[in-house]
PDB file of N, CA and C in Angstrom:
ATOM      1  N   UNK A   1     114.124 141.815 161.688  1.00  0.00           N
ATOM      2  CA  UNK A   1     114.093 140.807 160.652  1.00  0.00           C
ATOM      3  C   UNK A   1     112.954 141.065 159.677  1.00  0.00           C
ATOM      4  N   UNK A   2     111.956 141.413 160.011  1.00  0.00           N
ATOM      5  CA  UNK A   2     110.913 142.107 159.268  1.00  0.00           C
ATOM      6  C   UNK A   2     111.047 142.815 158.297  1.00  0.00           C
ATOM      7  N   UNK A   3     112.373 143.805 158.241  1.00  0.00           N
ATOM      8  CA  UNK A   3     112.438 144.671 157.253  1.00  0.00           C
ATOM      9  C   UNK A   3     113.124 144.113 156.367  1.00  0.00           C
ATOM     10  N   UNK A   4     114.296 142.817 156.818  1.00  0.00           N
ATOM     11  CA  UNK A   4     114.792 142.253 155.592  1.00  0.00           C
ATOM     12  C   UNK A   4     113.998 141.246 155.322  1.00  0.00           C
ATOM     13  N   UNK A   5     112.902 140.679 155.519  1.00  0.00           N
ATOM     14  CA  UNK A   5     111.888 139.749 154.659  1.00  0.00           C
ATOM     15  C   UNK A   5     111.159 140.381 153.730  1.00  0.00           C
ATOM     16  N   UNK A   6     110.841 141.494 154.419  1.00  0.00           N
ATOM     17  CA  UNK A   6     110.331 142.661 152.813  1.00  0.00           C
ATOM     18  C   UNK A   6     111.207 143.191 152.172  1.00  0.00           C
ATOM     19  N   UNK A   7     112.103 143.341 151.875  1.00  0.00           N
ATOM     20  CA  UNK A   7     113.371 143.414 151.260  1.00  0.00           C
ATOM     21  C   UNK A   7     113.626 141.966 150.177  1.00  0.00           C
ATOM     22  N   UNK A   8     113.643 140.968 150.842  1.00  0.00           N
ATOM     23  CA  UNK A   8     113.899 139.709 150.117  1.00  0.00           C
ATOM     24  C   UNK A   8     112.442 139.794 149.405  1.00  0.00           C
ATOM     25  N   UNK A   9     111.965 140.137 149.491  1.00  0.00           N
ATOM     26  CA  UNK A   9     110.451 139.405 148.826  1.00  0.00           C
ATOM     27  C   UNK A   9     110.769 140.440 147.529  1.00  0.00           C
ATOM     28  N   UNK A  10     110.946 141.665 147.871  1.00  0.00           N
ATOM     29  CA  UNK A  10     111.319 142.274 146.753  1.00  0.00           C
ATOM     30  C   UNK A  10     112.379 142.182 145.289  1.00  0.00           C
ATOM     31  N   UNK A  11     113.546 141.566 146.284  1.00  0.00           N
ATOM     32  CA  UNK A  11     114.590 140.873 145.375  1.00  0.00           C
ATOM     33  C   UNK A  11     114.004 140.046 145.212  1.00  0.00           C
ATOM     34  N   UNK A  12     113.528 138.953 145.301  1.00  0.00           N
ATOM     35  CA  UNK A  12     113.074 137.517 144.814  1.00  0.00           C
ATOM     36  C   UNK A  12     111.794 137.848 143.630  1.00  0.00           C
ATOM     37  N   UNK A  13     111.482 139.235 143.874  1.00  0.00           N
ATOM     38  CA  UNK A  13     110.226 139.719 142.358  1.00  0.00           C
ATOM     39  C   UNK A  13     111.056 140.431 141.158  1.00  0.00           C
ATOM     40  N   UNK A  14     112.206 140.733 141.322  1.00  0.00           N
ATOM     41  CA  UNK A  14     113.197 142.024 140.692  1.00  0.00           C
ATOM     42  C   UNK A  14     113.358 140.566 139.482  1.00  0.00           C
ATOM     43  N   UNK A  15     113.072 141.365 138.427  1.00  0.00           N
ATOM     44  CA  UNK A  15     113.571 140.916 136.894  1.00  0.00           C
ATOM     45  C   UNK A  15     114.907 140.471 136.914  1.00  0.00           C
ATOM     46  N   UNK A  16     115.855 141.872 137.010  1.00  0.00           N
ATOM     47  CA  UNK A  16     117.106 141.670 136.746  1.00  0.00           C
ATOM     48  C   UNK A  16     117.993 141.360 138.547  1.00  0.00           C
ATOM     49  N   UNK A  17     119.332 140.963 138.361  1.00  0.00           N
ATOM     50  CA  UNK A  17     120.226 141.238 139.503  1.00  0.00           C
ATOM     51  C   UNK A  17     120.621 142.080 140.035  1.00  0.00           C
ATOM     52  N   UNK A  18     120.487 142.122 141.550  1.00  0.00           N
ATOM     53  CA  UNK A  18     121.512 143.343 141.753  1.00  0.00           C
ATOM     54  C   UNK A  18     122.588 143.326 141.844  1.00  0.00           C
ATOM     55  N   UNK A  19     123.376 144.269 142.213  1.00  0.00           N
ATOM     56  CA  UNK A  19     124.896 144.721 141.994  1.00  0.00           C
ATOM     57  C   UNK A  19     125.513 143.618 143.025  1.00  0.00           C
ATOM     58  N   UNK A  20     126.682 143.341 142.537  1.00  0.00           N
ATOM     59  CA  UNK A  20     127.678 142.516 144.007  1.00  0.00           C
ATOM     60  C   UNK A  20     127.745 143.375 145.170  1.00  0.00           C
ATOM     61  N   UNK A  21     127.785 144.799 145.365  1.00  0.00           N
ATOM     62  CA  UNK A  21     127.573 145.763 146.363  1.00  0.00           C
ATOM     63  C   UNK A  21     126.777 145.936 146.805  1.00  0.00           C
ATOM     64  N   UNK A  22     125.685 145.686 146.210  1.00  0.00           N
ATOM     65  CA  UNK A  22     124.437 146.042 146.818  1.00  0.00           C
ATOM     66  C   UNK A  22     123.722 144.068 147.676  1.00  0.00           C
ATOM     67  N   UNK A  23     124.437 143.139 147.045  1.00  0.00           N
ATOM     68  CA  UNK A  23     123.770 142.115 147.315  1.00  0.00           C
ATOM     69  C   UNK A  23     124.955 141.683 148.912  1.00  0.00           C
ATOM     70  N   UNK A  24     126.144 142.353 149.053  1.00  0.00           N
ATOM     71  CA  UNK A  24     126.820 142.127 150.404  1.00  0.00           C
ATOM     72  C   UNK A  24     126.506 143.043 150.852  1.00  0.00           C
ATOM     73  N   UNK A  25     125.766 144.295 150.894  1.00  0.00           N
ATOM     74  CA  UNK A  25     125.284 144.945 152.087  1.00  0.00           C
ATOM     75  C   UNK A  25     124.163 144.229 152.604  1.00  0.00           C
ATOM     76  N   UNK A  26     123.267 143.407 151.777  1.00  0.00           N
ATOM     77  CA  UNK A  26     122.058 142.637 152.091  1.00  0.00           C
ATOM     78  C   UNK A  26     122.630 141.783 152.970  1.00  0.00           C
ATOM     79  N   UNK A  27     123.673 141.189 152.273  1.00  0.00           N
ATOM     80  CA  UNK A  27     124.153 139.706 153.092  1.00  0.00           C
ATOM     81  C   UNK A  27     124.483 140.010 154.726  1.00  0.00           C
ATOM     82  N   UNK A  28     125.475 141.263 154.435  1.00  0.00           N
ATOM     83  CA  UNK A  28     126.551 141.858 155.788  1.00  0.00           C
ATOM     84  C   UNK A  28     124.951 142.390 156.909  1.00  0.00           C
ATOM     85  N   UNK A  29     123.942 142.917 156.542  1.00  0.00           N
ATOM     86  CA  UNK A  29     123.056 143.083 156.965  1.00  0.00           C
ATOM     87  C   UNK A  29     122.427 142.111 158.062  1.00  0.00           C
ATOM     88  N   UNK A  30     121.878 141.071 157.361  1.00  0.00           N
ATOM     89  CA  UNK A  30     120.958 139.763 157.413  1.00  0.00           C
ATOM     90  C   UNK A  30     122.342 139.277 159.199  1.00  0.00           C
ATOM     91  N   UNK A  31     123.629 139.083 158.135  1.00  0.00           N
ATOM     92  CA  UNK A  31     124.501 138.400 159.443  1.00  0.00           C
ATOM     93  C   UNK A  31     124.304 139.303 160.702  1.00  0.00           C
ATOM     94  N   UNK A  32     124.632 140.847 160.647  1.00  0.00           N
ATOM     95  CA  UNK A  32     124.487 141.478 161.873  1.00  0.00           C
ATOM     96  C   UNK A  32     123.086 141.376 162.866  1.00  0.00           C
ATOM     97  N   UNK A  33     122.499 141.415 162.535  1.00  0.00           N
ATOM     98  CA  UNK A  33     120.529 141.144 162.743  1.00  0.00           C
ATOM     99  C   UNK A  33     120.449 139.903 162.636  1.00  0.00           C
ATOM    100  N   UNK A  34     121.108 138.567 162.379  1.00  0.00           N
ATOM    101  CA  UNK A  34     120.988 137.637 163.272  1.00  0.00           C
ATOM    102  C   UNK A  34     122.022 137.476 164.194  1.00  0.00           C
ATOM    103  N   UNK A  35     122.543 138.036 164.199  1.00  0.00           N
ATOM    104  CA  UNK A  35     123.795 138.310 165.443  1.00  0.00           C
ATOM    105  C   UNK A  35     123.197 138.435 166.822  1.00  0.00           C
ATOM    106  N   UNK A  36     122.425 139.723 166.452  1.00  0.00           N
ATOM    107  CA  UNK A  36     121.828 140.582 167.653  1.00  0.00           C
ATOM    108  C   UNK A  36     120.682 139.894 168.264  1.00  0.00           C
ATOM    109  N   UNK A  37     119.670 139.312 167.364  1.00  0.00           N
ATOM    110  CA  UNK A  37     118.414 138.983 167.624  1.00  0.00           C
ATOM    111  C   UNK A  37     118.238 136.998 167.786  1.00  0.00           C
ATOM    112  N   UNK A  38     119.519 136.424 167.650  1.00  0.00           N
ATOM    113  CA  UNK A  38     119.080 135.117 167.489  1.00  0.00           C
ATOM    114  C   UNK A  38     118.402 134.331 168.603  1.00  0.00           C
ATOM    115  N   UNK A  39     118.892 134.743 169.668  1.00  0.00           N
ATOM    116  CA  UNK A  39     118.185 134.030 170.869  1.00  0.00           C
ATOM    117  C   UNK A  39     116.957 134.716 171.412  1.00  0.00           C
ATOM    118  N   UNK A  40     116.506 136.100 170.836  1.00  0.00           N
ATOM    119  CA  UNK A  40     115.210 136.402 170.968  1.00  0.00           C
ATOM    120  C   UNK A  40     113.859 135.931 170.106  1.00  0.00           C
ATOM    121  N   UNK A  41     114.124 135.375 168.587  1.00  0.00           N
ATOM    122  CA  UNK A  41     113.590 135.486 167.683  1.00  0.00           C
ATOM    123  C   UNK A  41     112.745 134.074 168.079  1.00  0.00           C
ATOM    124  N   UNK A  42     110.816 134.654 167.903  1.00  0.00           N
ATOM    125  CA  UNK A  42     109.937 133.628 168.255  1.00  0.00           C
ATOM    126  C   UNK A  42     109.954 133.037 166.827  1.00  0.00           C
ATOM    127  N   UNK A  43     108.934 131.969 167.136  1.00  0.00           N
ATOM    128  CA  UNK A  43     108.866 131.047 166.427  1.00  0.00           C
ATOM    129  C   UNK A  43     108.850 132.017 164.361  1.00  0.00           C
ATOM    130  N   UNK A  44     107.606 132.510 164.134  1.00  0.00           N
ATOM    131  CA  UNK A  44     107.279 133.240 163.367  1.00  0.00           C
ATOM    132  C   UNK A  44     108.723 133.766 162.711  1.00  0.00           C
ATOM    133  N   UNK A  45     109.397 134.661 163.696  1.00  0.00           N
ATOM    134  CA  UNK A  45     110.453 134.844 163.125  1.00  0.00           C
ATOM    135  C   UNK A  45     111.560 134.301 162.460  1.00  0.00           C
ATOM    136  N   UNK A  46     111.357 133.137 162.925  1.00  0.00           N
ATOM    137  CA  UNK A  46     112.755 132.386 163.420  1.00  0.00           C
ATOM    138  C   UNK A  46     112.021 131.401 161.691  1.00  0.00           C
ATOM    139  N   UNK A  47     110.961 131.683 160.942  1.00  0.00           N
ATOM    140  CA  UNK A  47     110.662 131.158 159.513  1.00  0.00           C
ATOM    141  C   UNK A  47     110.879 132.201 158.980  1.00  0.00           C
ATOM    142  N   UNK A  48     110.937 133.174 158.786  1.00  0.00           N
ATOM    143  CA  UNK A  48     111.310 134.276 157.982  1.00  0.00           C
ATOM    144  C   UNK A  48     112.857 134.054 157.770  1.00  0.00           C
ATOM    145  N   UNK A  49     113.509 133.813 158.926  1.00  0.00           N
ATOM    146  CA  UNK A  49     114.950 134.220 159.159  1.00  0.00           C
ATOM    147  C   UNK A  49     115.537 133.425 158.206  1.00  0.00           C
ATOM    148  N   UNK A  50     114.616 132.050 158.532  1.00  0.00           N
ATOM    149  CA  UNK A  50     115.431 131.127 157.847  1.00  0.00           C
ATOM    150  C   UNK A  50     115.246 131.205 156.136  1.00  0.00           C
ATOM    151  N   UNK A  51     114.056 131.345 155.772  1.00  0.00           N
ATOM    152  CA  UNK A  51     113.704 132.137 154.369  1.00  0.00           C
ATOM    153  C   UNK A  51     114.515 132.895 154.040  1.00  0.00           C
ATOM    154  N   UNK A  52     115.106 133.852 154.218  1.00  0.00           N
ATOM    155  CA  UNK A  52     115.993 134.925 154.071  1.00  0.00           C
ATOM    156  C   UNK A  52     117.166 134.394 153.768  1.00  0.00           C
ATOM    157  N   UNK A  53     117.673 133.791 154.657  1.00  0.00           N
ATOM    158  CA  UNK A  53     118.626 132.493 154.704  1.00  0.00           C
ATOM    159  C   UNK A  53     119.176 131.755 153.480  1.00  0.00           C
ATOM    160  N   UNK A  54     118.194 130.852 153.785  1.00  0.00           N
ATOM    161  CA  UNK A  54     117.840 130.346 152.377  1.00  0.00           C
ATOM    162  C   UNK A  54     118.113 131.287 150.891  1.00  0.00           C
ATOM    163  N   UNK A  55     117.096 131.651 151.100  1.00  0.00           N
ATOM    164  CA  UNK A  55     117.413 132.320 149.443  1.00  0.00           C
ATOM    165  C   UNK A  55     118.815 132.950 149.022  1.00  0.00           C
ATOM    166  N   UNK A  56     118.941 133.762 150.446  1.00  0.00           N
ATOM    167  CA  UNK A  56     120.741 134.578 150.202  1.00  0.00           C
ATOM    168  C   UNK A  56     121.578 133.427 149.486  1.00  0.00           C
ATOM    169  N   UNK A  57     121.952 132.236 150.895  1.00  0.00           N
ATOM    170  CA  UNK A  57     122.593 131.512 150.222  1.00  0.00           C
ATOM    171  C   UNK A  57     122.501 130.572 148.756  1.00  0.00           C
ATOM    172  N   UNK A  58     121.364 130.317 148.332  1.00  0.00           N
ATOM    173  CA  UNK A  58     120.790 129.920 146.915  1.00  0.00           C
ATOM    174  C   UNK A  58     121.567 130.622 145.939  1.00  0.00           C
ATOM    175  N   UNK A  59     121.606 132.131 146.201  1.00  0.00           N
ATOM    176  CA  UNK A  59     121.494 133.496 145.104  1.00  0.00           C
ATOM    177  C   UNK A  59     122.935 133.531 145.022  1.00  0.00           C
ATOM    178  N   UNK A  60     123.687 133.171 146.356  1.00  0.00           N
ATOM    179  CA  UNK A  60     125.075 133.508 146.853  1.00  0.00           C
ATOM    180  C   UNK A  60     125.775 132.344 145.782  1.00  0.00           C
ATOM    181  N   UNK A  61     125.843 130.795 145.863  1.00  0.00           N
ATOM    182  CA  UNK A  61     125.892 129.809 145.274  1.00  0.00           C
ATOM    183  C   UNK A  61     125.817 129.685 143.822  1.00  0.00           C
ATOM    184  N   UNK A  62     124.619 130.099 143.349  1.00  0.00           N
ATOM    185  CA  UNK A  62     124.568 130.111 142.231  1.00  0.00           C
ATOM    186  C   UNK A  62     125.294 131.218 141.581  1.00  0.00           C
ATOM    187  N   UNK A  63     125.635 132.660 142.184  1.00  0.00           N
ATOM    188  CA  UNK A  63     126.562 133.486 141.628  1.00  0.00           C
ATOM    189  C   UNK A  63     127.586 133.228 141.810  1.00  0.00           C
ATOM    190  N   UNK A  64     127.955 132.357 142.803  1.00  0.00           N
ATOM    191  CA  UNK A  64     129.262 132.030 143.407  1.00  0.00           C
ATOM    192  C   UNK A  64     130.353 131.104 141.453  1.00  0.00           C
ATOM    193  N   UNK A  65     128.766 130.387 141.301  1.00  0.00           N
ATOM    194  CA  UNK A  65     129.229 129.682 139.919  1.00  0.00           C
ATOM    195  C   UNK A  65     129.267 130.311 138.877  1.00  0.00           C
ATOM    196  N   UNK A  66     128.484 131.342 138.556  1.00  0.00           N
ATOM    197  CA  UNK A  66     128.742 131.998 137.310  1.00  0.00           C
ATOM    198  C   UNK A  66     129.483 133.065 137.172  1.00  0.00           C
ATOM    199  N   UNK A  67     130.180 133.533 138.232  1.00  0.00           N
ATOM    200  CA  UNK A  67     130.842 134.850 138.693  1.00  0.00           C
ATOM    201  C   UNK A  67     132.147 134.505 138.148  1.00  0.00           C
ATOM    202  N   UNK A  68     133.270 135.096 138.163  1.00  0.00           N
ATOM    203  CA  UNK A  68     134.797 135.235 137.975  1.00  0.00           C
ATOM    204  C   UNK A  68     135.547 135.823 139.391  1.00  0.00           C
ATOM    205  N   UNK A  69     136.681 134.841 138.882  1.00  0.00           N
ATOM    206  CA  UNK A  69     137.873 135.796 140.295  1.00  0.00           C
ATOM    207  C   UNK A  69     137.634 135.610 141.160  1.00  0.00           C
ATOM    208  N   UNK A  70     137.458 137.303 141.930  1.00  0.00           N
ATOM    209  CA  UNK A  70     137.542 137.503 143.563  1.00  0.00           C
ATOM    210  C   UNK A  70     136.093 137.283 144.052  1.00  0.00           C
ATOM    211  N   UNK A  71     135.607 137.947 142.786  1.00  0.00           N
ATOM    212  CA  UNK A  71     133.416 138.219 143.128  1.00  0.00           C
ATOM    213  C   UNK A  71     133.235 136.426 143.554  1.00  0.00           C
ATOM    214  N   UNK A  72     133.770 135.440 142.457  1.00  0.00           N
ATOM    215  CA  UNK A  72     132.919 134.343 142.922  1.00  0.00           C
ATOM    216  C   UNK A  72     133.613 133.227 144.381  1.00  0.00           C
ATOM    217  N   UNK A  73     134.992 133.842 144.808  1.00  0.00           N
ATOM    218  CA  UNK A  73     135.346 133.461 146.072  1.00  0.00           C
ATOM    219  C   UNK A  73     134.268 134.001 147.256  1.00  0.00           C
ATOM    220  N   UNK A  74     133.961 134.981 146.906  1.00  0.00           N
ATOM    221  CA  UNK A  74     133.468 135.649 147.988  1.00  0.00           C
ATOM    222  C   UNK A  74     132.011 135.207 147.710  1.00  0.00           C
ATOM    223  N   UNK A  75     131.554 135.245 146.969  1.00  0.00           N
ATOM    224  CA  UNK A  75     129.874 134.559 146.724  1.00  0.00           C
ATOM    225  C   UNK A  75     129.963 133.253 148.122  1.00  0.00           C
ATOM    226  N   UNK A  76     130.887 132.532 147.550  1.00  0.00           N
ATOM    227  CA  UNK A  76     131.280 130.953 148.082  1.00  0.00           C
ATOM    228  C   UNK A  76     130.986 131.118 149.293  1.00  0.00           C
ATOM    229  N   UNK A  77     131.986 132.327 149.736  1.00  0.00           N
ATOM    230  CA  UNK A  77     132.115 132.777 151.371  1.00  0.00           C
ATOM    231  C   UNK A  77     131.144 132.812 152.109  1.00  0.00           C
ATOM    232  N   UNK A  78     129.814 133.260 151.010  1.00  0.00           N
ATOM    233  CA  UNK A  78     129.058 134.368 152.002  1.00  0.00           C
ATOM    234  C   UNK A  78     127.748 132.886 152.037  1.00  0.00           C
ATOM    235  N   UNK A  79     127.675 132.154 150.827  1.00  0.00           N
ATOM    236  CA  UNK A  79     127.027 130.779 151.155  1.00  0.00           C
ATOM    237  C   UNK A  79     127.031 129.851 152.450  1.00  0.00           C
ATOM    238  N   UNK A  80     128.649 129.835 152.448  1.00  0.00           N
ATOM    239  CA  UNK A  80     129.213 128.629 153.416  1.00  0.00           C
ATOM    240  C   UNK A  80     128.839 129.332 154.427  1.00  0.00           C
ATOM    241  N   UNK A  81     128.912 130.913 154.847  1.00  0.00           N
ATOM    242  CA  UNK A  81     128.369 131.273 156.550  1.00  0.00           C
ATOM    243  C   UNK A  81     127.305 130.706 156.637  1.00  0.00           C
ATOM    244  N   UNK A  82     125.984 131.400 155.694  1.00  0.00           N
ATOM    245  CA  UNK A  82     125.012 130.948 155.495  1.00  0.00           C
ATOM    246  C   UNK A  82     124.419 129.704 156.054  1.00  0.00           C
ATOM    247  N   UNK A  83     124.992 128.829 155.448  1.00  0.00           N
ATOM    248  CA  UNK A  83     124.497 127.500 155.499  1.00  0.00           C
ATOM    249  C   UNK A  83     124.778 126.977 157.364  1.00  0.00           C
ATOM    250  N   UNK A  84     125.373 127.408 157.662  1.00  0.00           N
ATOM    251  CA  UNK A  84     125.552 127.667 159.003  1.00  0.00           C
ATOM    252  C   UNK A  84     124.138 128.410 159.745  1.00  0.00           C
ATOM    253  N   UNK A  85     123.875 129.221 159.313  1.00  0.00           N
ATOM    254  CA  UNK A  85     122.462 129.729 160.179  1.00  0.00           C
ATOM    255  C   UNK A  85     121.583 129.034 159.739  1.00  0.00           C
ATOM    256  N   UNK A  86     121.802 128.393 158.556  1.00  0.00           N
ATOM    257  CA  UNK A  86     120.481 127.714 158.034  1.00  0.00           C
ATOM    258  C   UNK A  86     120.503 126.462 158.973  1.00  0.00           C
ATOM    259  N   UNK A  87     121.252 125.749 159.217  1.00  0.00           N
ATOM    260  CA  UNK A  87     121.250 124.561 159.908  1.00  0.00           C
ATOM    261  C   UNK A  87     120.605 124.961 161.356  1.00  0.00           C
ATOM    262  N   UNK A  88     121.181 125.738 161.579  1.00  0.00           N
ATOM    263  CA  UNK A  88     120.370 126.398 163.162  1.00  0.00           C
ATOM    264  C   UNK A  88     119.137 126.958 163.091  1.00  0.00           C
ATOM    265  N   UNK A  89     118.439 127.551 162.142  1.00  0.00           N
ATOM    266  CA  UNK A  89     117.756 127.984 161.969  1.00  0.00           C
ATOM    267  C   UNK A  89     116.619 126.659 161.912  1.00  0.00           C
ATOM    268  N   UNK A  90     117.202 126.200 161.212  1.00  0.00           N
ATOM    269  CA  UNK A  90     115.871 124.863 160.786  1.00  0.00           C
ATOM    270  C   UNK A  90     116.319 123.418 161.767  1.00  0.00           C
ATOM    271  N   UNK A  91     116.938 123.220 162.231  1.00  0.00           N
ATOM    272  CA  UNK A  91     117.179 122.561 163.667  1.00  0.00           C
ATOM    273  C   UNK A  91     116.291 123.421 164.577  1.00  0.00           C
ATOM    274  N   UNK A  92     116.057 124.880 164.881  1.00  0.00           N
ATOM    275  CA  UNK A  92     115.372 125.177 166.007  1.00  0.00           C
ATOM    276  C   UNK A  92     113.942 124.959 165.034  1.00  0.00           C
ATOM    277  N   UNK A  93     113.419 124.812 163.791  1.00  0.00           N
ATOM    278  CA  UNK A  93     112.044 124.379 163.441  1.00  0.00           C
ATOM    279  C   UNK A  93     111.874 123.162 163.836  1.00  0.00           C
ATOM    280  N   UNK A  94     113.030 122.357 163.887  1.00  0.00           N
ATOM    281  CA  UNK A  94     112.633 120.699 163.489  1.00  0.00           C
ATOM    282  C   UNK A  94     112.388 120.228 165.345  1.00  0.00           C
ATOM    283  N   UNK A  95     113.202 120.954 166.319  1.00  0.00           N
ATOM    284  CA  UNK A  95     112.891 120.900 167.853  1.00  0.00           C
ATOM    285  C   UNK A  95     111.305 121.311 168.136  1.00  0.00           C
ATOM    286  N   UNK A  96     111.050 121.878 167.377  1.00  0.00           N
ATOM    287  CA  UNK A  96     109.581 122.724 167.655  1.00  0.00           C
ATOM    288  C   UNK A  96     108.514 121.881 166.794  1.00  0.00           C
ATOM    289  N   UNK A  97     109.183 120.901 166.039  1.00  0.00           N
ATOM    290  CA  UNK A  97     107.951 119.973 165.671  1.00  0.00           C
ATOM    291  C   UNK A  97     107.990 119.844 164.224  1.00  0.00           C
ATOM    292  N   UNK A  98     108.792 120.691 163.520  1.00  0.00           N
ATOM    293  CA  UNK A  98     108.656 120.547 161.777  1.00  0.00           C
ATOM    294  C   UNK A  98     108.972 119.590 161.087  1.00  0.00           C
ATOM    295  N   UNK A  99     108.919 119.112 159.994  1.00  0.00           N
ATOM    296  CA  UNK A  99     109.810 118.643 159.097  1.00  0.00           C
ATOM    297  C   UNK A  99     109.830 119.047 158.127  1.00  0.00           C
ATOM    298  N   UNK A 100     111.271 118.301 157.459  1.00  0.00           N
ATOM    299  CA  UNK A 100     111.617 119.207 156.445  1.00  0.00           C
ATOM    300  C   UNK A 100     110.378 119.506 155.527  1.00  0.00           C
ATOM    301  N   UNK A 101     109.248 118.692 155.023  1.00  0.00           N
ATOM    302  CA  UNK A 101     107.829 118.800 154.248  1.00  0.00           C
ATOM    303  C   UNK A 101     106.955 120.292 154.516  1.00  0.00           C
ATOM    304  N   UNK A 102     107.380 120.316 156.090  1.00  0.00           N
ATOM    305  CA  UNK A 102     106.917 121.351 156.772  1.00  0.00           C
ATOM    306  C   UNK A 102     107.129 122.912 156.247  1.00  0.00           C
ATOM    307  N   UNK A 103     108.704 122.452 156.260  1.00  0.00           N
ATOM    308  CA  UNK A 103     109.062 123.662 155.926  1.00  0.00           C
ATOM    309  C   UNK A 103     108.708 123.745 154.243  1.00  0.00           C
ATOM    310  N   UNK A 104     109.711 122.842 153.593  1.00  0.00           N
ATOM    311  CA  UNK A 104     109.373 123.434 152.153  1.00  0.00           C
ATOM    312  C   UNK A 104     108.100 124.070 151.911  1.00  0.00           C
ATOM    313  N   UNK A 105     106.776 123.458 152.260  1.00  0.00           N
ATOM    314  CA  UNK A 105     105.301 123.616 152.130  1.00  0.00           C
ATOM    315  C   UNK A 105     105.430 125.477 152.506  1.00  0.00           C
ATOM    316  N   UNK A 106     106.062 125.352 153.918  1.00  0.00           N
ATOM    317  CA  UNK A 106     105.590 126.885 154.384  1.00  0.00           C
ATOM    318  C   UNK A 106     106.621 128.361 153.216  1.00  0.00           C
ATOM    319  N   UNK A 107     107.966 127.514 153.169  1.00  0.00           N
ATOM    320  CA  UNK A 107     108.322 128.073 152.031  1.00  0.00           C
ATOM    321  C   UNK A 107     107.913 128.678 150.570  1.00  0.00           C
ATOM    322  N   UNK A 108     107.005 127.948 150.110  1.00  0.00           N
ATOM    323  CA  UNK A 108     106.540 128.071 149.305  1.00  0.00           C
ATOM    324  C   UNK A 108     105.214 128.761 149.430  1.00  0.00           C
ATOM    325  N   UNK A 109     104.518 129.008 150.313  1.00  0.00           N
ATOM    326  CA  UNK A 109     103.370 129.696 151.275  1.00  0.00           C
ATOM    327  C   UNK A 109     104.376 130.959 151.021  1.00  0.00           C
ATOM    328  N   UNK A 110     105.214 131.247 152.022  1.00  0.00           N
ATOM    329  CA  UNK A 110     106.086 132.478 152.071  1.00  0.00           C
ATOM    330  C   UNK A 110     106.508 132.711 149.744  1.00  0.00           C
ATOM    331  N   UNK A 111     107.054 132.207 149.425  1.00  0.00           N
ATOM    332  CA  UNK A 111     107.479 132.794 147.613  1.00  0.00           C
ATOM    333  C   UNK A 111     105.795 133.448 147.626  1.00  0.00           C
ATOM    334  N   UNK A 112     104.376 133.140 147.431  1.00  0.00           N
ATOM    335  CA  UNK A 112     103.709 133.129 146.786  1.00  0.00           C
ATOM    336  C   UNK A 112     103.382 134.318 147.836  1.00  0.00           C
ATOM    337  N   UNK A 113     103.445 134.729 149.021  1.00  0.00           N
ATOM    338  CA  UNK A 113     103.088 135.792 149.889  1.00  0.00           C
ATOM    339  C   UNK A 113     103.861 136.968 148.565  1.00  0.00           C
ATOM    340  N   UNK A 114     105.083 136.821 148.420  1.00  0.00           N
ATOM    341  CA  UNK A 114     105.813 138.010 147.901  1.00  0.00           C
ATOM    342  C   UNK A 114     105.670 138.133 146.139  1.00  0.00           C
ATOM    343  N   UNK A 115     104.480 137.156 145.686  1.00  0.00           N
ATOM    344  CA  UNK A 115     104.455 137.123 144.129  1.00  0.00           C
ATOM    345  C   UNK A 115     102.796 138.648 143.891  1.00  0.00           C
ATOM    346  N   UNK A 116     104.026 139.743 143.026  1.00  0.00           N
ATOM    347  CA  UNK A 116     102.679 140.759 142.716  1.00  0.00           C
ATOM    348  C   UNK A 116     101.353 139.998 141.801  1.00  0.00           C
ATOM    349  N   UNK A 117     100.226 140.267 142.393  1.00  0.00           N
ATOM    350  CA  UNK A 117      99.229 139.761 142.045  1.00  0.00           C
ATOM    351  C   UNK A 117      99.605 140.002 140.524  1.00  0.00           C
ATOM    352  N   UNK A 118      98.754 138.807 139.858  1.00  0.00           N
ATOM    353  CA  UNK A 118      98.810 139.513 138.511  1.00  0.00           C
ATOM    354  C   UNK A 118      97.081 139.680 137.746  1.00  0.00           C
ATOM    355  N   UNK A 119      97.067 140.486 137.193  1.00  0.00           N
ATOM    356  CA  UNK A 119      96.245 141.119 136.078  1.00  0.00           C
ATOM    357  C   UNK A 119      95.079 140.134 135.881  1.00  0.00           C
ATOM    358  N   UNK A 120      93.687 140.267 136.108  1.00  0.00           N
ATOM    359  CA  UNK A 120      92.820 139.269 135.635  1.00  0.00           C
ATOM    360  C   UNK A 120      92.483 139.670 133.949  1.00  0.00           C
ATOM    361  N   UNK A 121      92.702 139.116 133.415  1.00  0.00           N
ATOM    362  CA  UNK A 121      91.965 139.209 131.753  1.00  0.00           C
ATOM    363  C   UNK A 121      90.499 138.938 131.655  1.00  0.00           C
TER     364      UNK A 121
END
């Protein structure tokens, strides 16, 4: 999961979009690797995962709306799984003591981890 949180941090700094091909290998990715790892993943992880999560489906949603055709059925698709790990994902935070304040707060801790410093004048 590590390698796709540095991955997302990268897309979430990228100017432009990437390709619909390149953003369902991310997606098809993320699902297999929480496939494998969900009932191992400690706490630490298990906020990344859901970060990852999160944003896919955000990115998924919102292309899902501006897309055409087949591209924005499948955006839809890849949201609605989504939102499915997200609920599990942040149900196993909220058992462990979070709330939702919790999270947004750490969320936003995590965007500003992946923002390139910028330039002192």
């Amino acid at each position: 999961m590590q390698a796709l949180y540095e991955q997302i941090q990268v897309y979430l700094n990228m100017e432009e979009e990437i390709p619909f091909k390149e953003f369902g290998d991310y997606y098809r990715k993320v699902l297999a690797e929480l496939g494998e790892v969900q009932d191992s993943l400690d706490e630490e992880m298990v906020w990344k995962s859901l970060f990852i999560v999160e944003n896919v489906m955000s990115n998924a949603e919102g292309r899902a709306n501006s897309a055409k055709g087949s591209e924005s059925k499948k955006y839809a698709k890849m949201a609605q799984r989504l939102q499915l790990w997200a609920k599990n994902l942040a149900s196993r935070l909220g058992e462990a003591g979070y709330t939702e304040e919790d999270i947004s707060e750490r969320f936003n801790q995590m965007l500003e981890e992946g923002t390139p410093a910028t330039e002192a004048k």
